[in-house]
Protein backbone atom coordinates (compact mmCIF):
# COMPACT_ATOMS: atom_id res chain seq x y z
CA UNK A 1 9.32 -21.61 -9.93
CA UNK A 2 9.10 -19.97 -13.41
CA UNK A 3 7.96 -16.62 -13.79
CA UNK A 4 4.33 -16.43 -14.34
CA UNK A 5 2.87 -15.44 -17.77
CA UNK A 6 -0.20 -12.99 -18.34
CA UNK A 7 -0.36 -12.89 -22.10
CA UNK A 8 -1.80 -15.95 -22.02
CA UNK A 9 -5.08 -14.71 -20.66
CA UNK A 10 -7.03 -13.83 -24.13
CA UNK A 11 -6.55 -17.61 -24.71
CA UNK A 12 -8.12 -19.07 -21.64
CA UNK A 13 -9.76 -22.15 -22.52
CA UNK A 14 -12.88 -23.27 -20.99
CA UNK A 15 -11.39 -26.21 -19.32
CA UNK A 16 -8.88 -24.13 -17.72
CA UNK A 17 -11.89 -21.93 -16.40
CA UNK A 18 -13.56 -24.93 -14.72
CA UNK A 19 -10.81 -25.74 -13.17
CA UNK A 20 -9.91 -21.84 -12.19
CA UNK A 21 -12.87 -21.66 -10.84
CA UNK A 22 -13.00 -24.55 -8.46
CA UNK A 23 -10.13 -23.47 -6.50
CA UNK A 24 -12.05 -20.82 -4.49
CA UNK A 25 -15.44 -19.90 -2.93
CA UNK A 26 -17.61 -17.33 -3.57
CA UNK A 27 -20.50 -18.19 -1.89
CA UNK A 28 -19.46 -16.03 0.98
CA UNK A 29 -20.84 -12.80 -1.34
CA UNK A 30 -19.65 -10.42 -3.51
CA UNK A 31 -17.78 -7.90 -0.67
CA UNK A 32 -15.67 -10.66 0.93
CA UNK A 33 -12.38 -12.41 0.15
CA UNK A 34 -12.62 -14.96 -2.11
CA UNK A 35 -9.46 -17.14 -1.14
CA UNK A 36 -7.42 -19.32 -3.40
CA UNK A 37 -7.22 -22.96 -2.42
CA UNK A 38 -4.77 -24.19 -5.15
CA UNK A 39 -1.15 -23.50 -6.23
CA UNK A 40 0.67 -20.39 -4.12
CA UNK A 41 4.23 -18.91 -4.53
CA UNK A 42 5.88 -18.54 -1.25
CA UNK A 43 4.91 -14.60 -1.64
CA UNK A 44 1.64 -16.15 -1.01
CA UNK A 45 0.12 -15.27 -4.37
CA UNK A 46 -2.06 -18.15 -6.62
CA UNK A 47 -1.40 -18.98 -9.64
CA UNK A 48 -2.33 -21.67 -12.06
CA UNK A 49 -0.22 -23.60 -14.98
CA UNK A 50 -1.73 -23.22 -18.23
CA UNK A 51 -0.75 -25.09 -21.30
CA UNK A 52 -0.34 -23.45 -24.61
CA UNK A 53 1.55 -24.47 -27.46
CA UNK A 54 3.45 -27.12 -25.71
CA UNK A 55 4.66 -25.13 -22.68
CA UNK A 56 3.42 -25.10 -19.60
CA UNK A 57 2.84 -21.65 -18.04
CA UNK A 58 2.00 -19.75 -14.72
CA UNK A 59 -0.54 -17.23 -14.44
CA UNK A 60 -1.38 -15.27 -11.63
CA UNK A 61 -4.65 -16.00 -9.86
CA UNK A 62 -5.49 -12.92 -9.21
CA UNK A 63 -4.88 -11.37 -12.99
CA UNK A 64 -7.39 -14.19 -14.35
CA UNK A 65 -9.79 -12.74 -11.98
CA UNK A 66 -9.25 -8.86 -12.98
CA UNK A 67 -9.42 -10.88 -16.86
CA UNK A 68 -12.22 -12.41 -16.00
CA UNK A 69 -14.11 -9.70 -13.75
CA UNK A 70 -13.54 -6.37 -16.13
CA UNK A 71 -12.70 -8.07 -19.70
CA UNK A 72 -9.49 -6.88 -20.45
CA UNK A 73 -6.04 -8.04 -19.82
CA UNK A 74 -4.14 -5.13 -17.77
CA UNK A 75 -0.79 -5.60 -19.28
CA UNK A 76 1.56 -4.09 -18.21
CA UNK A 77 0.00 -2.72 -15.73
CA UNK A 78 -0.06 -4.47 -12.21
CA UNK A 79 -2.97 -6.12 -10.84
CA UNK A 80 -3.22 -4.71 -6.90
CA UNK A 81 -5.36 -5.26 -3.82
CA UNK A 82 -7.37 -2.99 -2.18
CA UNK A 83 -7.94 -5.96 0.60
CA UNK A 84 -4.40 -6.90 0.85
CA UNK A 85 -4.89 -10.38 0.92
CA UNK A 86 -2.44 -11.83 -1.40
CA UNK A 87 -4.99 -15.08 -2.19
CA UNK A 88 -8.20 -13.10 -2.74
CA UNK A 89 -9.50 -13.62 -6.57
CA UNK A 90 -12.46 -11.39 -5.88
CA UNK A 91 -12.36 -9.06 -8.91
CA UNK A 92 -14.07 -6.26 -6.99
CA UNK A 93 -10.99 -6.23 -4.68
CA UNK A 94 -8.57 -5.49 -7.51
CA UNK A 95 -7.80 -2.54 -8.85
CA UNK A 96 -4.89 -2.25 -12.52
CA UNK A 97 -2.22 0.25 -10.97
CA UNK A 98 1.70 1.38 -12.27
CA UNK A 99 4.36 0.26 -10.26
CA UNK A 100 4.32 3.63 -9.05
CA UNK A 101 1.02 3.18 -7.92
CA UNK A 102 1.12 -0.33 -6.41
CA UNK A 103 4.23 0.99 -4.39
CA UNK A 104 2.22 4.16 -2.87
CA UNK A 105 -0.38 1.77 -2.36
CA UNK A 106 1.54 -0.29 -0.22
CA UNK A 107 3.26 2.45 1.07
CA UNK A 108 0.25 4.24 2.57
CA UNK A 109 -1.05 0.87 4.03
CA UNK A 110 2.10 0.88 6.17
CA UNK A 111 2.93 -2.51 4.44
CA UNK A 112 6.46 -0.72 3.46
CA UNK A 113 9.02 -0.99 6.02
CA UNK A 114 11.85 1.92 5.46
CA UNK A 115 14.24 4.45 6.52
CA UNK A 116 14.10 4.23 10.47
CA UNK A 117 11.36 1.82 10.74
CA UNK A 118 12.88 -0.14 8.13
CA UNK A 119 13.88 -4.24 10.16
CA UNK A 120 17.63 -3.89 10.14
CA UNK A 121 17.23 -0.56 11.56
CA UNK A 122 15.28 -2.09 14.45
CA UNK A 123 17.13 -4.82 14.37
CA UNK A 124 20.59 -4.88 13.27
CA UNK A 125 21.72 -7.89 14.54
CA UNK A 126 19.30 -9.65 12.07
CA UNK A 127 21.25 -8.46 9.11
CA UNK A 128 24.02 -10.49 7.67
CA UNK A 129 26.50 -7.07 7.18
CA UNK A 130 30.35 -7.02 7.65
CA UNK A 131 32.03 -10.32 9.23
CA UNK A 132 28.96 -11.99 9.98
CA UNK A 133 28.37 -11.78 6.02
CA UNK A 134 29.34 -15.59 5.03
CA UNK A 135 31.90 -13.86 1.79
CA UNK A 136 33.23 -11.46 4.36
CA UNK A 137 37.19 -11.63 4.16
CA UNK A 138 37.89 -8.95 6.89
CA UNK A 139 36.89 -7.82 10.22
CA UNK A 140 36.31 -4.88 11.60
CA UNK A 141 39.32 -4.95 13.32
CA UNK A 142 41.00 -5.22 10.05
CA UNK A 143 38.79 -2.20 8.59
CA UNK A 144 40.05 -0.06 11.24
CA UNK A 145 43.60 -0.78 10.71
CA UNK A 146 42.97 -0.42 7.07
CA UNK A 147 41.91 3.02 7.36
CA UNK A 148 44.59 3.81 9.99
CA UNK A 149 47.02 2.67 8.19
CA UNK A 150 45.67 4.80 5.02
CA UNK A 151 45.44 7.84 7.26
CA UNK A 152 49.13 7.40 7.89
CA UNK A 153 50.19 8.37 4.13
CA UNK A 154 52.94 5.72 4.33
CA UNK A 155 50.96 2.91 2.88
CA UNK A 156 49.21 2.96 -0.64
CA UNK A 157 45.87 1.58 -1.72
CA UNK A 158 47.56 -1.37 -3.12
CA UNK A 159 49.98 -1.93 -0.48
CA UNK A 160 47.48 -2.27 2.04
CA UNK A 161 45.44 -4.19 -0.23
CA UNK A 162 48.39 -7.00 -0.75
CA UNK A 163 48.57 -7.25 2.86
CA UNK A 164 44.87 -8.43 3.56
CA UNK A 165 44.51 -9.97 0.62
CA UNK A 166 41.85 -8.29 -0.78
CA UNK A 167 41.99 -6.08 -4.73
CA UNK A 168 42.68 -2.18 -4.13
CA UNK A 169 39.63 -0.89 -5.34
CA UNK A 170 38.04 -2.89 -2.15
CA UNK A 171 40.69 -1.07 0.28
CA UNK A 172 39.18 2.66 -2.12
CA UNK A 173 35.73 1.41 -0.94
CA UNK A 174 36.57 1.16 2.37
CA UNK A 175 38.24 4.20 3.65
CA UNK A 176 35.90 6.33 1.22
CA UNK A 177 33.30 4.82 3.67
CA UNK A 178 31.48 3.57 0.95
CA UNK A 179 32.00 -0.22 2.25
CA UNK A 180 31.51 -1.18 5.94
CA UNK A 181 30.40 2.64 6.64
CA UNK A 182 29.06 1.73 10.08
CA UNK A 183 32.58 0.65 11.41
């Protein structure tokens, strides 16, 4: 899926606004969600292909609404929702915010999952970390002796790392605890 395009907005045709506009309903007022019915991302958001100058664009559903609803086009700015619902083209649901802002927004919604809440936190065997990573060349068996055998003085960094096969500034990472920290 190619990255969608907003500097296409000023240039909306009036066929591409026919068709914008039937792929949602707004009969249901001006306070509700008014879904998008056509083209999603798998992050849920609409968008719509427009054609100018022989290419073929995408442009966020929801930043022809803001276009459409307040008359300006908020680039660079991102367009955010105060509903949360990723498919909503109601204009009074969106709000032009900094990435700062869109992140506190979604930080204060408790849509932003981090630090000790964060899913591999809660759930570490969902993460694909150390041998069950599908690049991993060690275990942790072999981190251990690794850093044992580092402890010992007798071995160097490149020694050890001839020996597993890996490059020495992997075996540096590793007893620095800077790779696989949790073994």
């Amino acid at each position: 899926m190619a990255k969608t395009d907003c500097t296409l907005l000023p240039q909306i045709a009036d066929k591409y606004l026919a068709r914008y506009r039937s792929h949602f309903d707004q009969s249901a007022g001006p306070d509700a969600c008014w879904i998008w019915t056509g083209c999603k991302m798998r992050t849920g958001y609409g968008f719509m292909s427009i054609r100018s100058e022989g290419k073929s664009r995408n442009i966020y559903a929801h930043r022809i609404a803001f276009f459409l609803g307040y008359g300006y086009d908020p680039a660079p700015l991102f367009v955010c929702h105060k509903c949360d619902v990723r498919a909503c083209v109601n204009p009074n649901h969106l709000f032009a915010g900094t990435a700062t802002e869109n992140f506190r927004d979604c930080q204060s919604k408790g849509r932003m999952k981090w630090k000790t809440d964060h899913l591999y936190r809660t759930h570490p065997e969902l993460s694909s970390r150390g041998e069950r990573h599908g690049n991993a060349k060690l275990t942790e068996v072999d981190v251990i002796e690794i850093r044992r055998m580092f402890a010992t003085g007798l071995y160097s960094q490149p020694e050890i790392a001839a020996k597993f096969g890996i490059a020495a500034t992997n075996v540096c990472l590793i007893v620095n605890r800077k790779r696989w920290a949790y073994v």
